[in-house]
N, C-alpha and C. Protein backbone atom coordinates (compact mmCIF):
# COMPACT_ATOMS: atom_id res chain seq x y z
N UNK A 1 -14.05 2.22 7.17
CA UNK A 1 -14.19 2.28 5.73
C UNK A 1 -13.21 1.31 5.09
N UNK A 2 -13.27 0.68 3.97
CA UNK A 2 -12.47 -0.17 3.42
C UNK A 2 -11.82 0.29 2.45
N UNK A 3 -11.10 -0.26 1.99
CA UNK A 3 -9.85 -0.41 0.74
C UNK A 3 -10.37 1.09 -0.48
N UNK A 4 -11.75 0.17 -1.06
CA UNK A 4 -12.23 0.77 -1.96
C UNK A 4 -12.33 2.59 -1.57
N UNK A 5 -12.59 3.07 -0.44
CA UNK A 5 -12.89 4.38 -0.15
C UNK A 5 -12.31 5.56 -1.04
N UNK A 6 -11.16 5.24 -1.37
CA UNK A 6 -10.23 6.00 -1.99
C UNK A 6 -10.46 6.64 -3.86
N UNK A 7 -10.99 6.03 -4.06
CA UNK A 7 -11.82 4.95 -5.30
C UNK A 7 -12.79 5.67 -5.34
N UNK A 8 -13.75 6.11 -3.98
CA UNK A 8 -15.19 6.79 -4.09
C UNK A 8 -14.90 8.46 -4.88
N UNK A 9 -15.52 8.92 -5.73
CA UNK A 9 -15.70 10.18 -6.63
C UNK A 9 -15.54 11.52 -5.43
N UNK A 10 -16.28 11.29 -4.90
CA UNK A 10 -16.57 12.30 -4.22
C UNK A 10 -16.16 12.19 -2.42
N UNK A 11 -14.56 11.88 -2.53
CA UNK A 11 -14.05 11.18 -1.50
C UNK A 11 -13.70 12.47 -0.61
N UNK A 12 -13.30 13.62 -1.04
CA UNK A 12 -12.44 14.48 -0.84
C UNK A 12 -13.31 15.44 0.46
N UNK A 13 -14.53 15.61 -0.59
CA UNK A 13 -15.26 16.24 0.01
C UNK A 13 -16.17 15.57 0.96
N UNK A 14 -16.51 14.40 0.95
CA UNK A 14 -16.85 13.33 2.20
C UNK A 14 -15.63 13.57 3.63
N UNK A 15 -14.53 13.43 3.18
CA UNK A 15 -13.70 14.03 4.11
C UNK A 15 -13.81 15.01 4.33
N UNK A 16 -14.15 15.81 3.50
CA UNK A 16 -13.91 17.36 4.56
C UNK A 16 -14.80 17.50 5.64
N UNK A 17 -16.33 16.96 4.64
CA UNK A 17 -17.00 17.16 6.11
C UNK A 17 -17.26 15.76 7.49
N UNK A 18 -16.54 14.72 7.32
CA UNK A 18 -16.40 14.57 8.59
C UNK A 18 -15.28 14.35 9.24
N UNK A 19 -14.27 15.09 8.59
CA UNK A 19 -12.78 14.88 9.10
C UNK A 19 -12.36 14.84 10.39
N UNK A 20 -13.15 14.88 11.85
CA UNK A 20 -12.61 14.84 12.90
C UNK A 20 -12.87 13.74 12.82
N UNK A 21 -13.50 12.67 12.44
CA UNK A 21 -13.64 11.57 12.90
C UNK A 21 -13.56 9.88 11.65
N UNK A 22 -12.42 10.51 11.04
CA UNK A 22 -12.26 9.72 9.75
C UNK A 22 -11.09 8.78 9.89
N UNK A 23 -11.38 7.50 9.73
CA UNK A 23 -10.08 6.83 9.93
C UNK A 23 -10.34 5.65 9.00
N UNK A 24 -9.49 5.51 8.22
CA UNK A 24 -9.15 4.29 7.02
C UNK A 24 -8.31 3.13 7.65
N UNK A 25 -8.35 1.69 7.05
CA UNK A 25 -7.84 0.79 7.12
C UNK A 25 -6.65 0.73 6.04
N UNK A 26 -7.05 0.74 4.78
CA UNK A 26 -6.02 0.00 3.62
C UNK A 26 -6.64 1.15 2.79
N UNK A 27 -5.78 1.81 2.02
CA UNK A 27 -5.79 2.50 0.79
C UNK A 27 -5.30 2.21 -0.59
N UNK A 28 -6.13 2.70 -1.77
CA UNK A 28 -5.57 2.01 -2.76
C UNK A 28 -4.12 3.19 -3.10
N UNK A 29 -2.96 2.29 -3.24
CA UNK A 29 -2.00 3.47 -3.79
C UNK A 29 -1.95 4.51 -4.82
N UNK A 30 -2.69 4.24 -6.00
CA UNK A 30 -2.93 4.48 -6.91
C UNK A 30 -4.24 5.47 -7.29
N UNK A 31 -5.33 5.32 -6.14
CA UNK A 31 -5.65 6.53 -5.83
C UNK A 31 -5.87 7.40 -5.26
N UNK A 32 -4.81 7.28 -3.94
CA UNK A 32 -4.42 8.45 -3.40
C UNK A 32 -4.04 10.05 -4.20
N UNK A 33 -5.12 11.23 -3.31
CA UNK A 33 -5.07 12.23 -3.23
C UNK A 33 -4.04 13.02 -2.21
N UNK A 34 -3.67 14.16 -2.91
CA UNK A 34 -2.58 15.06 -1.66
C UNK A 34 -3.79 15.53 -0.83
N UNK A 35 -4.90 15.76 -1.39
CA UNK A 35 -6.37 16.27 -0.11
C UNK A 35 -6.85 15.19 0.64
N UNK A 36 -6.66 14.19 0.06
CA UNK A 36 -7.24 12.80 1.22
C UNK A 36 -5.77 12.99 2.15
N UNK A 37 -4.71 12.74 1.70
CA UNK A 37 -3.85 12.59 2.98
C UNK A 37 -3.95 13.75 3.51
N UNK A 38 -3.73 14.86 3.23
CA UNK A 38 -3.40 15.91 3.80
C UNK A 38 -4.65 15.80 5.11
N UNK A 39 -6.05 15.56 4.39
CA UNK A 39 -7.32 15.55 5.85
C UNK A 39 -6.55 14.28 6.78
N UNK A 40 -6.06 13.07 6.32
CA UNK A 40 -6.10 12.06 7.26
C UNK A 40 -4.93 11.89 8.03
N UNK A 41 -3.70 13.27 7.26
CA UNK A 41 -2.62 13.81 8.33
C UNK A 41 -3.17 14.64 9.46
N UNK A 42 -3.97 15.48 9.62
CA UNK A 42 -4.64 16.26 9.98
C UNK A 42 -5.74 15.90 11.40
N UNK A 43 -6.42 14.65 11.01
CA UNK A 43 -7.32 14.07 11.81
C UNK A 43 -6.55 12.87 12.60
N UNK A 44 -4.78 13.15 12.43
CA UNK A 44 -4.27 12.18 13.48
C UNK A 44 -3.58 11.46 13.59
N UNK A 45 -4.22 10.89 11.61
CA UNK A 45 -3.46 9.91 11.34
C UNK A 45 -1.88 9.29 11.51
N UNK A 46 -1.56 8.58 11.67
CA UNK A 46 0.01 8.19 12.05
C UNK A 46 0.59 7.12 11.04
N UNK A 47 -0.11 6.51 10.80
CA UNK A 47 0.25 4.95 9.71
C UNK A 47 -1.04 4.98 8.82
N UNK A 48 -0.52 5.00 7.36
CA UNK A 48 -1.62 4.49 6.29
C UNK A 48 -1.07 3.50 5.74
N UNK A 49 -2.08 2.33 5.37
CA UNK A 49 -1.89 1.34 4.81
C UNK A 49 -1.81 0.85 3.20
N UNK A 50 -1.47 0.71 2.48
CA UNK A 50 -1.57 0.31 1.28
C UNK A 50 -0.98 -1.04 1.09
N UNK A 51 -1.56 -1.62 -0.11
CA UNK A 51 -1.64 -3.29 -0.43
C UNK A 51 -1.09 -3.73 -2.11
N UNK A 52 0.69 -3.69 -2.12
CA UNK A 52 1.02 -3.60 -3.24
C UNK A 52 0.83 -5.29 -3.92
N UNK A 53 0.67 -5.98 -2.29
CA UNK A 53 0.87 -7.30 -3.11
C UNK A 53 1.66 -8.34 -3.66
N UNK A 54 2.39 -7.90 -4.53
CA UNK A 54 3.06 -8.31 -4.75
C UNK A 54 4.35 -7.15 -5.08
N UNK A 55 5.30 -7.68 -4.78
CA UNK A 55 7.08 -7.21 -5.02
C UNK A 55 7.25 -6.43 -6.69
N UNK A 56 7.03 -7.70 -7.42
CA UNK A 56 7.35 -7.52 -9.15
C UNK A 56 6.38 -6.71 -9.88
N UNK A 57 6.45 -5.86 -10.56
CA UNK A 57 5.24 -5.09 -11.51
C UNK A 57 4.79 -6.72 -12.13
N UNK A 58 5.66 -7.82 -13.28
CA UNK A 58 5.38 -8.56 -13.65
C UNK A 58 4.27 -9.86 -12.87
N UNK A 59 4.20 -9.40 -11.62
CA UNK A 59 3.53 -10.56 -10.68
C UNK A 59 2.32 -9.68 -10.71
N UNK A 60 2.48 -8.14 -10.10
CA UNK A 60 0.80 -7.47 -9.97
C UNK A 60 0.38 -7.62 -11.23
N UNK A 61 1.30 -7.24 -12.26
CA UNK A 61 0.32 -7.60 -13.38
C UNK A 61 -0.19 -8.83 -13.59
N UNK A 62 0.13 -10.01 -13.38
CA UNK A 62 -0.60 -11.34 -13.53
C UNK A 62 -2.05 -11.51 -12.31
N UNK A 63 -1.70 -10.63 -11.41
CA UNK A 63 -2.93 -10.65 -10.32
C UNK A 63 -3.99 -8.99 -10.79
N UNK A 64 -3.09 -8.49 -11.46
CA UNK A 64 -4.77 -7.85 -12.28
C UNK A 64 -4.63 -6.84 -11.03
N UNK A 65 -3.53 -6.80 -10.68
CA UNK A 65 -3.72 -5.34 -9.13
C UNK A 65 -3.61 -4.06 -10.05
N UNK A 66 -3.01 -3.50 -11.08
CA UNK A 66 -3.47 -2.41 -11.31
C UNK A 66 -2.22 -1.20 -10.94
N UNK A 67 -1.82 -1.75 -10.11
CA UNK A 67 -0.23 -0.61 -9.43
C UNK A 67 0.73 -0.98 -10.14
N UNK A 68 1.58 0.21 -10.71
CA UNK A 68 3.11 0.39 -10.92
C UNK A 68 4.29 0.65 -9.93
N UNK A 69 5.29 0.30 -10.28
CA UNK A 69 6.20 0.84 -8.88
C UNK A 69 6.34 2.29 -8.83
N UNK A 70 5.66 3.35 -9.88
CA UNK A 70 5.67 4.65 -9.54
C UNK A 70 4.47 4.94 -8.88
N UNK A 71 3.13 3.81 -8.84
CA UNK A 71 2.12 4.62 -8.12
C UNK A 71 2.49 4.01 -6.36
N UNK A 72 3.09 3.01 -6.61
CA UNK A 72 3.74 2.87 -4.84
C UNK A 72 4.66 3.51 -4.45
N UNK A 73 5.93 4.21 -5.35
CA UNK A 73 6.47 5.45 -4.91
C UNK A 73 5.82 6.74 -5.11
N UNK A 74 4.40 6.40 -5.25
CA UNK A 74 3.78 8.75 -5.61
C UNK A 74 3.01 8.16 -4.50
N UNK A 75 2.68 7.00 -4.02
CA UNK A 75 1.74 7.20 -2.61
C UNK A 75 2.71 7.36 -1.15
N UNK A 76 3.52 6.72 -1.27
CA UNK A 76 4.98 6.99 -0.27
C UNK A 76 5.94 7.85 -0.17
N UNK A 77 5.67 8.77 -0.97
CA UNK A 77 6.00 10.46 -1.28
C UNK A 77 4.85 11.22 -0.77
N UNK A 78 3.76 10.74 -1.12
CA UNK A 78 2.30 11.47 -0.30
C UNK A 78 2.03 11.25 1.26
N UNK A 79 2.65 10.23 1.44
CA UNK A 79 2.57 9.45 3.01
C UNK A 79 3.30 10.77 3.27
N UNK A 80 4.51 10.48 3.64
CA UNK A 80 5.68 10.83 4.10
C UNK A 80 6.08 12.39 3.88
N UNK A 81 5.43 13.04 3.34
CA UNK A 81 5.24 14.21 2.53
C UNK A 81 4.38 14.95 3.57
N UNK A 82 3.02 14.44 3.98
CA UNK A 82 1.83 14.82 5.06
C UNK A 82 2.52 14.94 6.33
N UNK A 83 3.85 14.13 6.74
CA UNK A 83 3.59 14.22 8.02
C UNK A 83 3.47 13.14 8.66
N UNK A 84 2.84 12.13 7.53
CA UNK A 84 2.33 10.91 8.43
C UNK A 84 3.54 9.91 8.66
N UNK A 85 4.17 9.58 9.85
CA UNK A 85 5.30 9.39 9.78
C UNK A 85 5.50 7.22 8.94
N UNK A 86 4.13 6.82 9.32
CA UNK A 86 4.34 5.44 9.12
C UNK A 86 3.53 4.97 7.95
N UNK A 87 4.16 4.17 7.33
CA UNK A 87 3.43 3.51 6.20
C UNK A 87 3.59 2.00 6.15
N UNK A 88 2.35 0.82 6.03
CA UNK A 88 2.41 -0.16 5.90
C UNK A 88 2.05 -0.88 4.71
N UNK A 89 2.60 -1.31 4.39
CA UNK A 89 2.44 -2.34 2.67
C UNK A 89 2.21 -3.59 3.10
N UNK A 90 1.26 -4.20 2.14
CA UNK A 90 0.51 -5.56 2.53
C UNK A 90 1.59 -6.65 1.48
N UNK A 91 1.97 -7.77 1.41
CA UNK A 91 2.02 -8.60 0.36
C UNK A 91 1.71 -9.96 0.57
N UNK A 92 1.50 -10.36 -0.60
CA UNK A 92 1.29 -12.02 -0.43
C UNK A 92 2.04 -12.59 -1.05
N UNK A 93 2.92 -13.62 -1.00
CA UNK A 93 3.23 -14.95 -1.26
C UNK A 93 2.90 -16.10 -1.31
N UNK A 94 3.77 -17.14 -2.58
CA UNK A 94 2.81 -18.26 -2.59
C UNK A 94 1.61 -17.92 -4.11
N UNK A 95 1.89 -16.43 -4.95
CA UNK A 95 0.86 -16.71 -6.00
C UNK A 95 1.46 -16.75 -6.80
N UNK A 96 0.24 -17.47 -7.86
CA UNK A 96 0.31 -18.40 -8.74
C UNK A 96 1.59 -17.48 -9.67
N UNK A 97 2.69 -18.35 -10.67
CA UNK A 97 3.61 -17.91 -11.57
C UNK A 97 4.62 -17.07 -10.65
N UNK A 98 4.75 -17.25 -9.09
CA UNK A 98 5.87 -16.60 -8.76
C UNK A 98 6.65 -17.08 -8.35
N UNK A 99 8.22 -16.60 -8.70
CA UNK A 99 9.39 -17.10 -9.02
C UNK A 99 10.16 -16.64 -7.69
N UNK A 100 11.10 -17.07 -7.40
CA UNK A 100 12.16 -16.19 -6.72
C UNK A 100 12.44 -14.96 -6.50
N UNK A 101 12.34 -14.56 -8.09
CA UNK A 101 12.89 -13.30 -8.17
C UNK A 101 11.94 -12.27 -7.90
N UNK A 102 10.82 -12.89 -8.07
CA UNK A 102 9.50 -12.18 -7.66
C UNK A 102 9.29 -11.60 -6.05
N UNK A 103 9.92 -12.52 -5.11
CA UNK A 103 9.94 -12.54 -3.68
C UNK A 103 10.76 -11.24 -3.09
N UNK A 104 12.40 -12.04 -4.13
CA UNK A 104 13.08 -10.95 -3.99
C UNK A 104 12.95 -9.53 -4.32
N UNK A 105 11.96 -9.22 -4.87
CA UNK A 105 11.66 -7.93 -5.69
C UNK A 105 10.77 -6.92 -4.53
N UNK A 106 10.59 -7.54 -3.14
CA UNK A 106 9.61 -7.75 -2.14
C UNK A 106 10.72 -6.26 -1.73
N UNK A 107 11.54 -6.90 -1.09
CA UNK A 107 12.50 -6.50 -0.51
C UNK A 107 13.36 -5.14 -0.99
N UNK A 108 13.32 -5.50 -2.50
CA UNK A 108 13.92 -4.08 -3.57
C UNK A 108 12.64 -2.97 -3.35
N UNK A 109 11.82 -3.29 -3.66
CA UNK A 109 10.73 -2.46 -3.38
C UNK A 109 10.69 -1.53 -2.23
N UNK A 110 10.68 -2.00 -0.96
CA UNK A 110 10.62 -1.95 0.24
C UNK A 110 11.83 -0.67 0.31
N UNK A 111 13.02 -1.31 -0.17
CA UNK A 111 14.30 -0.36 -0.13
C UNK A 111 13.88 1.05 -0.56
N UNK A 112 13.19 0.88 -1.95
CA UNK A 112 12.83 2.15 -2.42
C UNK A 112 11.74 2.98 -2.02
N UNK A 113 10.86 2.20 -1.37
CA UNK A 113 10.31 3.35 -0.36
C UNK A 113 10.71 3.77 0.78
N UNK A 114 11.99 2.92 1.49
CA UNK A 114 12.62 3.75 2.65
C UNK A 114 13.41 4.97 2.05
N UNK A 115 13.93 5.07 0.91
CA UNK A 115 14.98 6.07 0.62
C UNK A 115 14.08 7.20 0.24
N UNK A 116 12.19 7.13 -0.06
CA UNK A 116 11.62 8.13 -0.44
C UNK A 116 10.89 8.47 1.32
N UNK A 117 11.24 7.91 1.88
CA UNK A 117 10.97 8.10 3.46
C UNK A 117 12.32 8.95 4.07
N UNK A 118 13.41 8.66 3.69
CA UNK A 118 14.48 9.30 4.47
C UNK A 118 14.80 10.71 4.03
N UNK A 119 14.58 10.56 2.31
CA UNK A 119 14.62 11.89 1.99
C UNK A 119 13.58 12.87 2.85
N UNK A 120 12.73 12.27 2.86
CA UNK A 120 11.31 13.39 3.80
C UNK A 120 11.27 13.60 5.54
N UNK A 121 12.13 12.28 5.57
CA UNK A 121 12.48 12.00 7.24
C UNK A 121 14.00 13.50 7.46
N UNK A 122 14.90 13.69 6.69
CA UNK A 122 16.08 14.32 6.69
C UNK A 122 15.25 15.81 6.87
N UNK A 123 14.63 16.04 5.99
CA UNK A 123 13.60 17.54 6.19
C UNK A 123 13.32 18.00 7.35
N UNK A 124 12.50 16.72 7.99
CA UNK A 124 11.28 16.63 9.12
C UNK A 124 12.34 16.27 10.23
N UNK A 125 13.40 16.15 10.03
CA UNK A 125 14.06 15.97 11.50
C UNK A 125 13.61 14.81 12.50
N UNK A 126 12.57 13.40 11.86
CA UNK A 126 12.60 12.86 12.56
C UNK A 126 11.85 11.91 11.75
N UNK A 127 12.31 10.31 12.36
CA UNK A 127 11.88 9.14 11.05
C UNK A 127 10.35 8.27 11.51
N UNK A 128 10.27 7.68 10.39
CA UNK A 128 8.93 6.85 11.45
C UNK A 128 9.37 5.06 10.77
N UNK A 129 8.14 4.78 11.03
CA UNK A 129 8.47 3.36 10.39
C UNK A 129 7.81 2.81 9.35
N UNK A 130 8.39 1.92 8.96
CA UNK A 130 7.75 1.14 7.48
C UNK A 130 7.76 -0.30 7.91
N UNK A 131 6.67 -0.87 8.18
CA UNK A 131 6.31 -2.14 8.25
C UNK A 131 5.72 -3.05 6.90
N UNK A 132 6.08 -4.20 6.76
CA UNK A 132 5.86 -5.33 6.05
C UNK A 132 5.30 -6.20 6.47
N UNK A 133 3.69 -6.30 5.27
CA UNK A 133 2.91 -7.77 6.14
C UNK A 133 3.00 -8.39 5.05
N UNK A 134 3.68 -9.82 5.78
CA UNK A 134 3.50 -10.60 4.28
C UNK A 134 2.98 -11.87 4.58
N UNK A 135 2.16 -12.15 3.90
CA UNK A 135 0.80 -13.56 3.93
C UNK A 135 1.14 -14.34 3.03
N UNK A 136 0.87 -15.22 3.18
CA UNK A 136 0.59 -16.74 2.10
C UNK A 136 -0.78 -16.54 1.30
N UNK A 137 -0.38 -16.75 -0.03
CA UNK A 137 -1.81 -16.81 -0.76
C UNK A 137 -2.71 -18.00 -0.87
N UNK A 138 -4.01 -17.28 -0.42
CA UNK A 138 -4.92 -18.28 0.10
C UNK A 138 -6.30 -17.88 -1.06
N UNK A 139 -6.11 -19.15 -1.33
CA UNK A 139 -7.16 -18.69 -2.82
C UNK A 139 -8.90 -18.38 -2.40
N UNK A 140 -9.61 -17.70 -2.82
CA UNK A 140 -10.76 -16.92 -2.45
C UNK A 140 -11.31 -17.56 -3.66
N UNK A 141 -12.77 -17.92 -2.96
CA UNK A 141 -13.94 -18.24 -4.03
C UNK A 141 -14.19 -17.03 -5.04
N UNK A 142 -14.85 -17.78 -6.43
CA UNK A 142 -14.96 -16.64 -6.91
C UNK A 142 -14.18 -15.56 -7.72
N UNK A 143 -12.73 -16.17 -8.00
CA UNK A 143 -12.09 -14.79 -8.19
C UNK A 143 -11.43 -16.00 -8.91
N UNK A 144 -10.14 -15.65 -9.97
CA UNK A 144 -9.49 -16.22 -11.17
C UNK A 144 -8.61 -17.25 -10.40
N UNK A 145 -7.97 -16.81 -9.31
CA UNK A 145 -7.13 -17.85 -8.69
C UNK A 145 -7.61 -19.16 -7.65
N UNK A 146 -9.51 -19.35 -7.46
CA UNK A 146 -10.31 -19.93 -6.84
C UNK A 146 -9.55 -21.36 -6.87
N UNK A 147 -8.97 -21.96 -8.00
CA UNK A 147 -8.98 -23.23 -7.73
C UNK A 147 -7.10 -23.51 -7.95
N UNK A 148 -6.83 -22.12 -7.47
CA UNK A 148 -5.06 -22.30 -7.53
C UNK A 148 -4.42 -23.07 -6.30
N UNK A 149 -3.79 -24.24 -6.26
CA UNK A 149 -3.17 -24.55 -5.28
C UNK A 149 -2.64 -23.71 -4.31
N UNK A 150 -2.80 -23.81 -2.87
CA UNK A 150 -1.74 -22.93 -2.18
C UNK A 150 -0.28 -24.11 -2.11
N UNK A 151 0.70 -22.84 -1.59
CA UNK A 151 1.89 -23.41 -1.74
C UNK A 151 2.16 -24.64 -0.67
N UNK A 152 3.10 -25.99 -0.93
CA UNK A 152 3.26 -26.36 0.57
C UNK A 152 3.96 -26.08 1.13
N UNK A 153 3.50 -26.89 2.36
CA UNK A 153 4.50 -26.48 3.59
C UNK A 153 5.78 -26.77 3.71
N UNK A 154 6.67 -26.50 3.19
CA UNK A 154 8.20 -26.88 3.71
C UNK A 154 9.07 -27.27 5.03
């Protein structure tokens, strides 16, 4: 199932009934349910993915993503909350209007979902991991940034 799944109306109850055999790729942070994780703690799950993108609220907002840094800390409170010990965040670099500080904001971010991981890790008596994928932005037909330079190579 893809990204969007999370997104579907009637997600909850799609899970219930085929929850032995439900497994997601990328979730949107923002609309994560405590009943979607709770089924996809349940059916196994170990690592959920979410795709903040970018570091800066000021950068997602120029890419039209839609997330605050509280809906990437209420989905990493929901992670970590289930049970599920690992959570992975997607980002890209290299888009258009980003600064330094934007990069660096990668990293602040990151911090603040380990400390909403340790608080839940200190409970649970035992930690998991938080991985970072971070890509170069590669402009996609079709979409506002189609004819944005990618960055060069240094």
């Amino acid at each position: 199932m893809g990204s969007a799944l999370s997104d579907y109306p009637a997600i909850d109850e799609l899970c219930a009934r085929i929850e032995g055999s439900l497994s997601v790729s990328s979730l949107r942070a923002d609309s994560l349910s405590p009943a979607l994780i709770e089924r996809l703690a349940r059916s196994g799950h170990k690592t959920i993915s979410i795709a903040p993108e970018a570091g800066s609220e000021r950068l997602r907002k120029v890419i039209n993503k839609g997330l605050d840094e509280a809906d990437i800390l209420r989905a990493a409170d929901l992670v970590f909350g289930s049970g599920i010990p690992n959570l992975k965040l997607y980002f890209i670099i290299g888009l258009p209007t980003e600064t330094d500080d934007d990069v660096a904001e990668i990293s602040a971010l990151a911090q603040k979902v380990r400390e909403v991981q340790l608080r839940h890790a200190r409970a649970a008596g035992r930690i998991g991991r938080i991985t970072l994928s971070v890509n170069s932005f590669v402009p996609k037909p079709f979409t506002p940034f189609q004819w944005e330079p990618m960055e060069a190579v240094a």
